[in-house]
PDB file of N, CA and C in Angstrom:
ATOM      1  N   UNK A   1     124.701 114.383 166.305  1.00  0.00           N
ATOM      2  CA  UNK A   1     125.049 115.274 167.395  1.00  0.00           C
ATOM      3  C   UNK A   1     124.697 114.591 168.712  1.00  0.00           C
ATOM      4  N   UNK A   2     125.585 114.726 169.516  1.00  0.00           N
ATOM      5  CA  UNK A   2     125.552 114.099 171.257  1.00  0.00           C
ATOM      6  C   UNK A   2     124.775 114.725 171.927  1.00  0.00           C
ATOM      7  N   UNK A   3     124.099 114.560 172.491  1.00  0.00           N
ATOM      8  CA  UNK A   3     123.612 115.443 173.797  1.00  0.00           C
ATOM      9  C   UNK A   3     124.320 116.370 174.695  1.00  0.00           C
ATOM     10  N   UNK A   4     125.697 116.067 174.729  1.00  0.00           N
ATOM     11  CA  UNK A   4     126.629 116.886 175.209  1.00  0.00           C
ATOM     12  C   UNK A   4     127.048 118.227 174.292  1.00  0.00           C
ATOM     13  N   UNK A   5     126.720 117.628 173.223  1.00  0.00           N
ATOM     14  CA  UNK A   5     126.905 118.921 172.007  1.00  0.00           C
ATOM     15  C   UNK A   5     125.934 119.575 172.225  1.00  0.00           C
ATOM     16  N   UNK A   6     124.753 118.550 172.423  1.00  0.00           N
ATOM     17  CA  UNK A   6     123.807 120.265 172.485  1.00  0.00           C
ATOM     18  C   UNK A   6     123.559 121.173 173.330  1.00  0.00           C
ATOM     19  N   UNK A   7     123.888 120.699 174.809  1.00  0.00           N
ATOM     20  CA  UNK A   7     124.031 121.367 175.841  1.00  0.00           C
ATOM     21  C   UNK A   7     124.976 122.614 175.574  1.00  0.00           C
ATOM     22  N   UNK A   8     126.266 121.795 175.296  1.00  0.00           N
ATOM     23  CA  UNK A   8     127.377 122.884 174.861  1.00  0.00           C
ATOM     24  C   UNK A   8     126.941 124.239 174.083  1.00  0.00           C
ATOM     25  N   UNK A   9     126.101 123.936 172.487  1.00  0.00           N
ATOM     26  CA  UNK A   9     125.324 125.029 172.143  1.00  0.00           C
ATOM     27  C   UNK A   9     125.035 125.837 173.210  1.00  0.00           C
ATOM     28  N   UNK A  10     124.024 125.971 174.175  1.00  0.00           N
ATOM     29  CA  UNK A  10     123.654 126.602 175.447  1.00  0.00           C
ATOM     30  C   UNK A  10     124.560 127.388 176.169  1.00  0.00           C
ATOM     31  N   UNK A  11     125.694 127.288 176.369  1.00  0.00           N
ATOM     32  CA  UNK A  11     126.593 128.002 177.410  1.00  0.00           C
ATOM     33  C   UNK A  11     127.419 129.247 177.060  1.00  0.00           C
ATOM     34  N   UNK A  12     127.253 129.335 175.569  1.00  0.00           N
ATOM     35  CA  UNK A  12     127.758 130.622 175.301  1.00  0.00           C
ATOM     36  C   UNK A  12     126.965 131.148 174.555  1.00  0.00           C
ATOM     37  N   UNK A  13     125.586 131.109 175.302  1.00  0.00           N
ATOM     38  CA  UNK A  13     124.841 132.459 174.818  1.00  0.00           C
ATOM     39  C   UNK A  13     124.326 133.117 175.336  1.00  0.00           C
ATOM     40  N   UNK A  14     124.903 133.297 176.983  1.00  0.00           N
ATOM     41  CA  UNK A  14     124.447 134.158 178.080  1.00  0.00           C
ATOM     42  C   UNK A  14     122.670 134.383 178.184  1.00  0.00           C
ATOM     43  N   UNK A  15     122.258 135.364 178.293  1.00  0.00           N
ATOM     44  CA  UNK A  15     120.796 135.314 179.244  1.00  0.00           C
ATOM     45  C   UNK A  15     120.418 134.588 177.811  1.00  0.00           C
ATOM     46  N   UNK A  16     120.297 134.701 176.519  1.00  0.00           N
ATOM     47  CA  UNK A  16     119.590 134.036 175.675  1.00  0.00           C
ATOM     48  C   UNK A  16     120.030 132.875 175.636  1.00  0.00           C
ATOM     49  N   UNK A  17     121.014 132.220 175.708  1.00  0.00           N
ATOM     50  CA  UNK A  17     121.454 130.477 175.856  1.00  0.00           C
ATOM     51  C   UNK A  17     120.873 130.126 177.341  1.00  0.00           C
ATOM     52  N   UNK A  18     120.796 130.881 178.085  1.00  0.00           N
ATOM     53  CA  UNK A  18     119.972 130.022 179.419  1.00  0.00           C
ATOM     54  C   UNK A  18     118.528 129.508 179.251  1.00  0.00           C
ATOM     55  N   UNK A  19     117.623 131.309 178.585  1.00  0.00           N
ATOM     56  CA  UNK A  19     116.361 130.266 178.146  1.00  0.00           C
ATOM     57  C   UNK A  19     116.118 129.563 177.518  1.00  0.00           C
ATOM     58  N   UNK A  20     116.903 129.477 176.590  1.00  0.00           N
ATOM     59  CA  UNK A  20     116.779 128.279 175.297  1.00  0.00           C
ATOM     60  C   UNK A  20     117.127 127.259 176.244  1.00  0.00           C
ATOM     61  N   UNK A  21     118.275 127.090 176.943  1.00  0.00           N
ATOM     62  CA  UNK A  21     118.552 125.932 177.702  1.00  0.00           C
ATOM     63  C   UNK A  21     117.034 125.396 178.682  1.00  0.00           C
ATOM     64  N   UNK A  22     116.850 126.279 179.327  1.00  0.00           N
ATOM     65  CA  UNK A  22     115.694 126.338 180.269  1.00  0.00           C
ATOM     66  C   UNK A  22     114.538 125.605 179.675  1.00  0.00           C
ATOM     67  N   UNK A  23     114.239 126.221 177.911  1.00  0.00           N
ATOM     68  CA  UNK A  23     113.023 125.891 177.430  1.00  0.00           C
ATOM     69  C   UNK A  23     113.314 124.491 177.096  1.00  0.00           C
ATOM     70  N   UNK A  24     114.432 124.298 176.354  1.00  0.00           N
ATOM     71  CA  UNK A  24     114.517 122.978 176.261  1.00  0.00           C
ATOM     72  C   UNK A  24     114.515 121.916 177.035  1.00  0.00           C
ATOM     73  N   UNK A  25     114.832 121.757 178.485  1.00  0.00           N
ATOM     74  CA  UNK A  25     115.279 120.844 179.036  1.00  0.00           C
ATOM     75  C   UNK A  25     113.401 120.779 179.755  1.00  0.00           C
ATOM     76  N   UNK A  26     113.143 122.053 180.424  1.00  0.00           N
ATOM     77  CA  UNK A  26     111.664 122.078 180.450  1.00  0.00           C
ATOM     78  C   UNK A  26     110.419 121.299 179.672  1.00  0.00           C
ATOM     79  N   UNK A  27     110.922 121.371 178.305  1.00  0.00           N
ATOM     80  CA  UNK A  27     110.224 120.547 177.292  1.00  0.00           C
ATOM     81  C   UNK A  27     110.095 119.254 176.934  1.00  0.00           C
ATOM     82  N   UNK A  28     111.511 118.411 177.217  1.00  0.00           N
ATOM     83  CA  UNK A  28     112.334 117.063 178.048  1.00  0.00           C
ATOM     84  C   UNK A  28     111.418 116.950 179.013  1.00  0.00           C
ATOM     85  N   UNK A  29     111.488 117.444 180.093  1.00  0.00           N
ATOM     86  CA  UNK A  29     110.518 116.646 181.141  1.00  0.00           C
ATOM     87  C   UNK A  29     109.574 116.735 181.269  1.00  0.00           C
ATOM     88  N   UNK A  30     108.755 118.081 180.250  1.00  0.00           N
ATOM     89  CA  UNK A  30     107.442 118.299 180.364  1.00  0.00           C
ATOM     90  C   UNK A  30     106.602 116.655 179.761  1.00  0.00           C
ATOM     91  N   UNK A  31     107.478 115.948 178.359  1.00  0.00           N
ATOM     92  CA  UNK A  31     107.257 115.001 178.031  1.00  0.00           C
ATOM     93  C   UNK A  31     107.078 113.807 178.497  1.00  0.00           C
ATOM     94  N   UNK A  32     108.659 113.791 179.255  1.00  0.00           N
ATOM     95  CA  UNK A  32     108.516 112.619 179.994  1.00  0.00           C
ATOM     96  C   UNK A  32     107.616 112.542 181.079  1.00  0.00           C
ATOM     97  N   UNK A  33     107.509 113.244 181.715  1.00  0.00           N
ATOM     98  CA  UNK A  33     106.713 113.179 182.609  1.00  0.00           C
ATOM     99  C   UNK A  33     105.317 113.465 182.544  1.00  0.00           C
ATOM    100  N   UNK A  34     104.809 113.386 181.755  1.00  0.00           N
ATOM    101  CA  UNK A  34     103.297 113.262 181.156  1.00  0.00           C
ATOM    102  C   UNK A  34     102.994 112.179 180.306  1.00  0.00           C
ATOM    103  N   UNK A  35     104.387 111.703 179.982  1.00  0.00           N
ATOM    104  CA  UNK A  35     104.212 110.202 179.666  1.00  0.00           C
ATOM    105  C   UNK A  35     103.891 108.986 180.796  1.00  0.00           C
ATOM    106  N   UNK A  36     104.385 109.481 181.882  1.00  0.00           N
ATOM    107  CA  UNK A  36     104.100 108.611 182.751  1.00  0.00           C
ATOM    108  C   UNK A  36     102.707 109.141 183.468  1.00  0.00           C
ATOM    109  N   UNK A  37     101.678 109.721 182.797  1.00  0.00           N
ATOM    110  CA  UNK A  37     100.566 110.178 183.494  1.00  0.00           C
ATOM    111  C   UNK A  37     100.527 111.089 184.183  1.00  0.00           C
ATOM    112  N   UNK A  38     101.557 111.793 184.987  1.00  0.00           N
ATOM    113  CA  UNK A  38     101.749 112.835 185.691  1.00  0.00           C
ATOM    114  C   UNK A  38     101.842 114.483 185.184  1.00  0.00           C
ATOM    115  N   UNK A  39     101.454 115.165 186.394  1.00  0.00           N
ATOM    116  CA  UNK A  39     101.365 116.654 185.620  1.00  0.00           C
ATOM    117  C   UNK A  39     102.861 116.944 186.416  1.00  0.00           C
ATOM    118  N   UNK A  40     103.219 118.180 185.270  1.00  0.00           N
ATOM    119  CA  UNK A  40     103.705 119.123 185.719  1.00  0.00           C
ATOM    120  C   UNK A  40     103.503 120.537 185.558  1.00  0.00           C
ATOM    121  N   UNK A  41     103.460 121.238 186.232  1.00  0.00           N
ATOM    122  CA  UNK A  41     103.646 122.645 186.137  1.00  0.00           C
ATOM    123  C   UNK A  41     104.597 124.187 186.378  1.00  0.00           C
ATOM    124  N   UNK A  42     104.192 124.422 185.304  1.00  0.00           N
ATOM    125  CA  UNK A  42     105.903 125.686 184.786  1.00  0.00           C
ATOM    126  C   UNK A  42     104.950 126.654 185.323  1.00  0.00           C
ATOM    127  N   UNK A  43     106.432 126.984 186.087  1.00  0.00           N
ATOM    128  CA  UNK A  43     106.602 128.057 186.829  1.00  0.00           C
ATOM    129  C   UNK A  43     106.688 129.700 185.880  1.00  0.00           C
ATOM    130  N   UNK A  44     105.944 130.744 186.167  1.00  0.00           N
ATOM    131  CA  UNK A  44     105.858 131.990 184.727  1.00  0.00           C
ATOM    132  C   UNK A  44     106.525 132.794 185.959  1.00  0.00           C
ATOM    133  N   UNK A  45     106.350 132.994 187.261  1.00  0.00           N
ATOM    134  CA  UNK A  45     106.580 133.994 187.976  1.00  0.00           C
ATOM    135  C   UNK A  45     108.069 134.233 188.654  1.00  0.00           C
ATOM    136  N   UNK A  46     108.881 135.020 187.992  1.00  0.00           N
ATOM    137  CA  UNK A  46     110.177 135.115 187.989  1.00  0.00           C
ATOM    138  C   UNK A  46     110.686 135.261 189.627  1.00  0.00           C
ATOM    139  N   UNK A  47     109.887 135.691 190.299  1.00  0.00           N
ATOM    140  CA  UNK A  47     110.354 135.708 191.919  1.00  0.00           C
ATOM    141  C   UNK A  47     109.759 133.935 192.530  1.00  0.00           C
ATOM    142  N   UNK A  48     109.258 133.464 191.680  1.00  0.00           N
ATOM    143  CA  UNK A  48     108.501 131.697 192.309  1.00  0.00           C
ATOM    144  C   UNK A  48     109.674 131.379 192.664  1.00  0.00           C
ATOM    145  N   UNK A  49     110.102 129.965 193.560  1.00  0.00           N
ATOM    146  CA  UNK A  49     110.909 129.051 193.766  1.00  0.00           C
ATOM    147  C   UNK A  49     110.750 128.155 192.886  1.00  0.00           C
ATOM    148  N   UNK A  50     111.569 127.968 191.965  1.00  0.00           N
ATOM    149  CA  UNK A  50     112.001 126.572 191.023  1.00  0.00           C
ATOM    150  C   UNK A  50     111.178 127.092 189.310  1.00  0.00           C
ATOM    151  N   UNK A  51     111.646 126.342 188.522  1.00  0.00           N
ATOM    152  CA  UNK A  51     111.022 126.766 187.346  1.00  0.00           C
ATOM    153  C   UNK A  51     109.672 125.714 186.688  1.00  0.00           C
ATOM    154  N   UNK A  52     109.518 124.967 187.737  1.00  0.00           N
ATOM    155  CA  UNK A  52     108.623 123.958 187.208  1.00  0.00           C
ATOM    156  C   UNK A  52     108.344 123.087 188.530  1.00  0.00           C
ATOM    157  N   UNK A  53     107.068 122.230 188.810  1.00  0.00           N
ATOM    158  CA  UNK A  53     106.604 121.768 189.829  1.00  0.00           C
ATOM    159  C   UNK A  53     106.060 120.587 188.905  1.00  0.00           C
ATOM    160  N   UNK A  54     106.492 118.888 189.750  1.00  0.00           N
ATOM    161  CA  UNK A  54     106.049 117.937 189.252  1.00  0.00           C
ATOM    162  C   UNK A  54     105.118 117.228 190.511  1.00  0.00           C
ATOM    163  N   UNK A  55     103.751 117.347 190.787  1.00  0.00           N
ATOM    164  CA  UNK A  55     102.848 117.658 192.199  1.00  0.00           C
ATOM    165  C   UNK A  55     103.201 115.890 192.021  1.00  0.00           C
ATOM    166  N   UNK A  56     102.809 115.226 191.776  1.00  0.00           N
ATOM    167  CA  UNK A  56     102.994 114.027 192.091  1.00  0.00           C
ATOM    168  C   UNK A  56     104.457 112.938 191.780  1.00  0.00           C
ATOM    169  N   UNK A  57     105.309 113.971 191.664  1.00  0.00           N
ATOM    170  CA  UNK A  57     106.873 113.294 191.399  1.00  0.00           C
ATOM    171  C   UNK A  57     106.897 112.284 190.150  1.00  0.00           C
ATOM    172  N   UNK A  58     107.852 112.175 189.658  1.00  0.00           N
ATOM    173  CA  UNK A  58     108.023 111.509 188.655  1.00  0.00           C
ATOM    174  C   UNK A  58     109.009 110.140 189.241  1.00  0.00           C
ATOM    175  N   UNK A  59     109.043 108.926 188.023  1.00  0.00           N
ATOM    176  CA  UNK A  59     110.289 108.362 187.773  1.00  0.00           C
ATOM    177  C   UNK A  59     110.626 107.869 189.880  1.00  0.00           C
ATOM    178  N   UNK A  60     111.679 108.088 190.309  1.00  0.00           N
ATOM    179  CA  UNK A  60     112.027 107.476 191.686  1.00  0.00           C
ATOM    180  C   UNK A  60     111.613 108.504 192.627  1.00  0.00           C
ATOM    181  N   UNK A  61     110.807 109.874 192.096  1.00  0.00           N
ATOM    182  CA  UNK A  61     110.798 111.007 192.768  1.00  0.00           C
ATOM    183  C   UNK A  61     109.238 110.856 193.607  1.00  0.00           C
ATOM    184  N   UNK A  62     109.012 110.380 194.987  1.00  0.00           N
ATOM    185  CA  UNK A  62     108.372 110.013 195.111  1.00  0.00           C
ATOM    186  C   UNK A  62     107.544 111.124 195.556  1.00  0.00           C
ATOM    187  N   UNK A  63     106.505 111.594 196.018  1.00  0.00           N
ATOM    188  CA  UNK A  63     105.825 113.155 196.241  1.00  0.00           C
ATOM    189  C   UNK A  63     105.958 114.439 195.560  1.00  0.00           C
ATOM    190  N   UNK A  64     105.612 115.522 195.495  1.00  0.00           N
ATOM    191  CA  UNK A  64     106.033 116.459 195.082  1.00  0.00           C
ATOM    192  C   UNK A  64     107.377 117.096 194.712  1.00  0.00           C
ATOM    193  N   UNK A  65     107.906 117.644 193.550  1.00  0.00           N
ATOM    194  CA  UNK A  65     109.085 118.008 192.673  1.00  0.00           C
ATOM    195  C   UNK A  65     109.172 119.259 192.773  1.00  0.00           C
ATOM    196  N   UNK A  66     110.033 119.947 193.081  1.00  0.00           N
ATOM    197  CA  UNK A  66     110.604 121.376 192.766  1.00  0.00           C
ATOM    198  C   UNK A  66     111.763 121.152 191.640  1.00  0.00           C
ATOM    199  N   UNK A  67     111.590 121.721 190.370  1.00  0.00           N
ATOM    200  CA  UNK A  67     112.610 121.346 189.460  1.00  0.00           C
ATOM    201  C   UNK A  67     112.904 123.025 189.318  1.00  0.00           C
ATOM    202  N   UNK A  68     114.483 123.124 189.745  1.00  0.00           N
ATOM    203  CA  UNK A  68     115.355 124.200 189.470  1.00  0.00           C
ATOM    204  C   UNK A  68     116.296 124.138 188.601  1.00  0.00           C
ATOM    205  N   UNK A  69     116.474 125.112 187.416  1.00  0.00           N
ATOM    206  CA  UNK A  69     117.647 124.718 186.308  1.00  0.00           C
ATOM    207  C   UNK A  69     118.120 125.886 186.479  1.00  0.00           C
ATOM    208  N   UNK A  70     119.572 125.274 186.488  1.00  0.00           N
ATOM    209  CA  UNK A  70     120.277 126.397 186.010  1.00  0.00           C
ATOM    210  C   UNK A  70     121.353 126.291 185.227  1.00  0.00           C
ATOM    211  N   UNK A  71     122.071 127.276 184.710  1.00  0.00           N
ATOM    212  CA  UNK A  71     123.083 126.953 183.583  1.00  0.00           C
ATOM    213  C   UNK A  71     124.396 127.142 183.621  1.00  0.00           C
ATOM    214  N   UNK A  72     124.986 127.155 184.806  1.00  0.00           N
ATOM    215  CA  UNK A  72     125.980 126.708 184.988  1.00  0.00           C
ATOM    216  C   UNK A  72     126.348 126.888 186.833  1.00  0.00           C
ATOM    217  N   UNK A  73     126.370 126.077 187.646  1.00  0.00           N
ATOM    218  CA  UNK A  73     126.360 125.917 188.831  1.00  0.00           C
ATOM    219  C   UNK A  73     126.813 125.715 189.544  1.00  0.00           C
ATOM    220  N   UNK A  74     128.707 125.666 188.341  1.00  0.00           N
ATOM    221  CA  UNK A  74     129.949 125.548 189.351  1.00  0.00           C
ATOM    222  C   UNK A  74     130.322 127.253 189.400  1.00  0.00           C
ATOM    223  N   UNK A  75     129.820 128.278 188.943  1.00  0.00           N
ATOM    224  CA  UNK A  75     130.249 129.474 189.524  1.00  0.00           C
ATOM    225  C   UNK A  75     129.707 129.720 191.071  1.00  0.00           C
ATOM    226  N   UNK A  76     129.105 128.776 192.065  1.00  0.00           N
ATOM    227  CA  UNK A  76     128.991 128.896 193.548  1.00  0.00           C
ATOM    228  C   UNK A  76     129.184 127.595 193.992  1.00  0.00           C
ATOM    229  N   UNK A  77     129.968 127.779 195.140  1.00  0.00           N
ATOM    230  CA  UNK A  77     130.197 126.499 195.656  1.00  0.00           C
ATOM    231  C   UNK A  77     128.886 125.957 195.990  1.00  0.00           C
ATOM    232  N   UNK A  78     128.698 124.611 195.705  1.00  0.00           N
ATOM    233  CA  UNK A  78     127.489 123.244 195.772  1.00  0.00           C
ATOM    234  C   UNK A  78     126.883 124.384 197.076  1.00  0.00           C
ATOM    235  N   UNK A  79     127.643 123.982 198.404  1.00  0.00           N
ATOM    236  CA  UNK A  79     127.128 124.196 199.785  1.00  0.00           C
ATOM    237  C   UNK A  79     125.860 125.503 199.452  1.00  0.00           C
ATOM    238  N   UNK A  80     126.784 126.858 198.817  1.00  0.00           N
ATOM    239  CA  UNK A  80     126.177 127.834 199.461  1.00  0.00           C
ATOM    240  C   UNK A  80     125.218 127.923 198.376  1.00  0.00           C
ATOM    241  N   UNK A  81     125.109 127.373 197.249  1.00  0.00           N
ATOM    242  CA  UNK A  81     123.670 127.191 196.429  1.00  0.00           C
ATOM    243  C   UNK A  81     122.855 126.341 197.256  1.00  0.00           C
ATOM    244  N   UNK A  82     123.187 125.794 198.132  1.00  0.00           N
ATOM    245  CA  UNK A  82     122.117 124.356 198.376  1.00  0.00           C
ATOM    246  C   UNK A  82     121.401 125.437 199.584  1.00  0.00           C
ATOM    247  N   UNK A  83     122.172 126.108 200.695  1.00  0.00           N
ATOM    248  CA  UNK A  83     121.880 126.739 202.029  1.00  0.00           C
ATOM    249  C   UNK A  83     120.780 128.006 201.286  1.00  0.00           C
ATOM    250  N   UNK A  84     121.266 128.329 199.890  1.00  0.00           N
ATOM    251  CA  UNK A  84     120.205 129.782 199.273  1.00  0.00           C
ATOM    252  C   UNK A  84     118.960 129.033 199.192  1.00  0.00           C
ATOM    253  N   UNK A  85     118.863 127.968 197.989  1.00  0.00           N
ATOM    254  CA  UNK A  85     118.123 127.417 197.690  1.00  0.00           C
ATOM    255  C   UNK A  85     116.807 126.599 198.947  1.00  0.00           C
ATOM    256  N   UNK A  86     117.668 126.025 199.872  1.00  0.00           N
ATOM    257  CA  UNK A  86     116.769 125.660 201.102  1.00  0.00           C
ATOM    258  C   UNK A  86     116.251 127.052 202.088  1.00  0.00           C
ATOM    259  N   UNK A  87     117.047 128.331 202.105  1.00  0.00           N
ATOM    260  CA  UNK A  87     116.996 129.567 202.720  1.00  0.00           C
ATOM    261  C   UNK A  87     115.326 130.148 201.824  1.00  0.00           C
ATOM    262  N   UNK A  88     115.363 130.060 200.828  1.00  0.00           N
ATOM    263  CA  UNK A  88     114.671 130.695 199.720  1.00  0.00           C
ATOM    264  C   UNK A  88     113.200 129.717 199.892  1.00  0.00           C
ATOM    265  N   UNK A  89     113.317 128.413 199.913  1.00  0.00           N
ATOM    266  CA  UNK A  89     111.841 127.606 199.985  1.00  0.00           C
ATOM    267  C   UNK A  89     111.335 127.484 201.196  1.00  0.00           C
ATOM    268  N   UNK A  90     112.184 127.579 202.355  1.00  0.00           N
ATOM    269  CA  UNK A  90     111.510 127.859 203.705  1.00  0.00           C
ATOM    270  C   UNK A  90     111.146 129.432 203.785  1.00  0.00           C
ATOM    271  N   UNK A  91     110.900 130.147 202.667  1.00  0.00           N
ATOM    272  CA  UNK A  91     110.319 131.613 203.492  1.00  0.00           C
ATOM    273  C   UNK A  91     109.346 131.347 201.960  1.00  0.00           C
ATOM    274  N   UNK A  92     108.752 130.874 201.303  1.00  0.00           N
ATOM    275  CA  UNK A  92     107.572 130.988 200.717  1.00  0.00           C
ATOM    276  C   UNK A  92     106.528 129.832 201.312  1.00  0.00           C
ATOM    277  N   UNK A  93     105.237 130.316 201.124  1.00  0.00           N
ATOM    278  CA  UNK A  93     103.921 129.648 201.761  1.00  0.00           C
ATOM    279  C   UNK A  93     104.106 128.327 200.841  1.00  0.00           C
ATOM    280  N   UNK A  94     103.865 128.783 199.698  1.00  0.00           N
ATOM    281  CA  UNK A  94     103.457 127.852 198.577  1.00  0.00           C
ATOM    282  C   UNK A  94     104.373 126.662 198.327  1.00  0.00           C
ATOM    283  N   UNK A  95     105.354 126.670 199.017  1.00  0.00           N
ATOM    284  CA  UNK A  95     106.307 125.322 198.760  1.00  0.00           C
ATOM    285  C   UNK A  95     106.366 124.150 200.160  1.00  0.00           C
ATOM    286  N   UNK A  96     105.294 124.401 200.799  1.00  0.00           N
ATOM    287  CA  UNK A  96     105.530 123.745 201.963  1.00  0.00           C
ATOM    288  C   UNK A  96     105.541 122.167 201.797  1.00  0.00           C
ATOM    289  N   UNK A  97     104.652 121.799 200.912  1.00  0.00           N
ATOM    290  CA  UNK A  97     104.689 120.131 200.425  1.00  0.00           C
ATOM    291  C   UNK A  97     105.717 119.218 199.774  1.00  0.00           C
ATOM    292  N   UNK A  98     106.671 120.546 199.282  1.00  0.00           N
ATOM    293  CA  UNK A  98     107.841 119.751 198.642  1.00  0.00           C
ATOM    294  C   UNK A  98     108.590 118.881 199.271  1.00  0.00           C
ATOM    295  N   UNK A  99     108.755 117.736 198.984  1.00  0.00           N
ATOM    296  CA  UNK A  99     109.452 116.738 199.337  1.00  0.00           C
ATOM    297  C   UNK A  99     110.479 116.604 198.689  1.00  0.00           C
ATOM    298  N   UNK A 100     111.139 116.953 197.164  1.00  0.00           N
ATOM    299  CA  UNK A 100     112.272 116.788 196.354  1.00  0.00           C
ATOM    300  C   UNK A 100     112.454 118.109 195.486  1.00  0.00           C
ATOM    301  N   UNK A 101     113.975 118.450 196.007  1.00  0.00           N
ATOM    302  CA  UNK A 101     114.223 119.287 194.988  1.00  0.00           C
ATOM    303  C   UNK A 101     115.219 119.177 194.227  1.00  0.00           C
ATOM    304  N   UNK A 102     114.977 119.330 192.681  1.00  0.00           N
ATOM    305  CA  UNK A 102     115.618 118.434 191.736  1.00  0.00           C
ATOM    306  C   UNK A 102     116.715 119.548 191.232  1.00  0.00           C
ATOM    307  N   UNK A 103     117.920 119.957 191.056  1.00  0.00           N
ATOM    308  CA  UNK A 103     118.379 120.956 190.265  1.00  0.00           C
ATOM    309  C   UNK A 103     118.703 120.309 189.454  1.00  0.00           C
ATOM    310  N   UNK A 104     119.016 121.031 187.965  1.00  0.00           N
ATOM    311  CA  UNK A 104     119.153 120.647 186.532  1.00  0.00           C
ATOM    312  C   UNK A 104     120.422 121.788 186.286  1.00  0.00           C
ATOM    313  N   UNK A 105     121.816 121.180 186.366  1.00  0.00           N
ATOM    314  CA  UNK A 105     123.049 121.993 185.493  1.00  0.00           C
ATOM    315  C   UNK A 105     123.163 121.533 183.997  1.00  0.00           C
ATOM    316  N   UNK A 106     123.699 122.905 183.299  1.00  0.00           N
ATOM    317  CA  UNK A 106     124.156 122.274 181.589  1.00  0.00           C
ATOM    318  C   UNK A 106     125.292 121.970 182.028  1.00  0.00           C
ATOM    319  N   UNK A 107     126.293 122.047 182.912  1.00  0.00           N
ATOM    320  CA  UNK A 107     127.830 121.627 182.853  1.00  0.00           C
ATOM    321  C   UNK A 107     128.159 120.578 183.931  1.00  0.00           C
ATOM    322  N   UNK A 108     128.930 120.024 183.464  1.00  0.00           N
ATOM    323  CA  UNK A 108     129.405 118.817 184.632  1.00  0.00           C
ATOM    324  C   UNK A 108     129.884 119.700 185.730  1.00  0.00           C
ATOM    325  N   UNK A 109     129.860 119.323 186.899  1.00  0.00           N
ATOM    326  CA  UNK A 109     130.840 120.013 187.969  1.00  0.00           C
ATOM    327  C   UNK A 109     131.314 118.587 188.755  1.00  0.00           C
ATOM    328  N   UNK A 110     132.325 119.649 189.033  1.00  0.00           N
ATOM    329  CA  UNK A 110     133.687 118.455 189.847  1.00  0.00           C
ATOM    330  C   UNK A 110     133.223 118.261 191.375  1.00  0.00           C
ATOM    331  N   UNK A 111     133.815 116.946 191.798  1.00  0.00           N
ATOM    332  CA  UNK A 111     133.998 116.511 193.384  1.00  0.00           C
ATOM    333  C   UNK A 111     133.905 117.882 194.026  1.00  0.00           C
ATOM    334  N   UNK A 112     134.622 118.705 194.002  1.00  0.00           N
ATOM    335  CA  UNK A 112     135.393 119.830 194.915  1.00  0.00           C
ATOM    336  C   UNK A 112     134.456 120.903 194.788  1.00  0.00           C
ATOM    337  N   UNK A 113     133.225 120.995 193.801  1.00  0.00           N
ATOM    338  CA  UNK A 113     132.427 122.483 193.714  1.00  0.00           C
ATOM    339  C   UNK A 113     131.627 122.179 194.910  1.00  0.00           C
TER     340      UNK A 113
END
């Protein structure tokens, strides 16, 4: 099985294929990125910004990580997810250090989203 297959699993199983998606891909970087010595930390609080925080960045991510997943991210155009998403971390205290914010889609999206 491809990796693309398993993603695919994920997309048609509405709110229960997102967390499975969520947990899984969460679990992916919880690894990798504790392989490289670094912490991360999952986000439990459903109103937080992002679902996971990597405080010392991973891989080319140099400073602090906001990792946001979501499961499918061509239902809003790129722009007006990016303007929520930056709208949404400038009005909490707790995200002021972020330097990178990483989003995570299960689906490819095109040039034009």
């Amino acid at each position: 099985m491809t990796f693309d297959e398993i993603l695919n699993n994920f997309n048609g199983g509405g709110a229960s294929g997102y967390y499975q998606f969520k947990t899984f891909i969460i679990n992916l970087l919880k690894f990798h990125i504790e392989n490289q010595g670094k912490k991360i930390i999952m986000t439990d609080n459903s109103r937080a910004m992002g679902d996971a925080l990597a405080e010392d960045g991973f891989d080319e991510f140099k400073g602090s990580t906001l990792i946001e997943i979501k499961l499918n991210l061509g239902r809003l155009p790129f722009r007006v997810l990016f303007e929520q998403t930056i709208f949404r971390l400038a009005r909490q205290e707790e995200t002021t250090g972020i330097k990178n914010i990483l989003l995570i889609n299960s689906r490819h999206l095109s040039l034009s989203s």
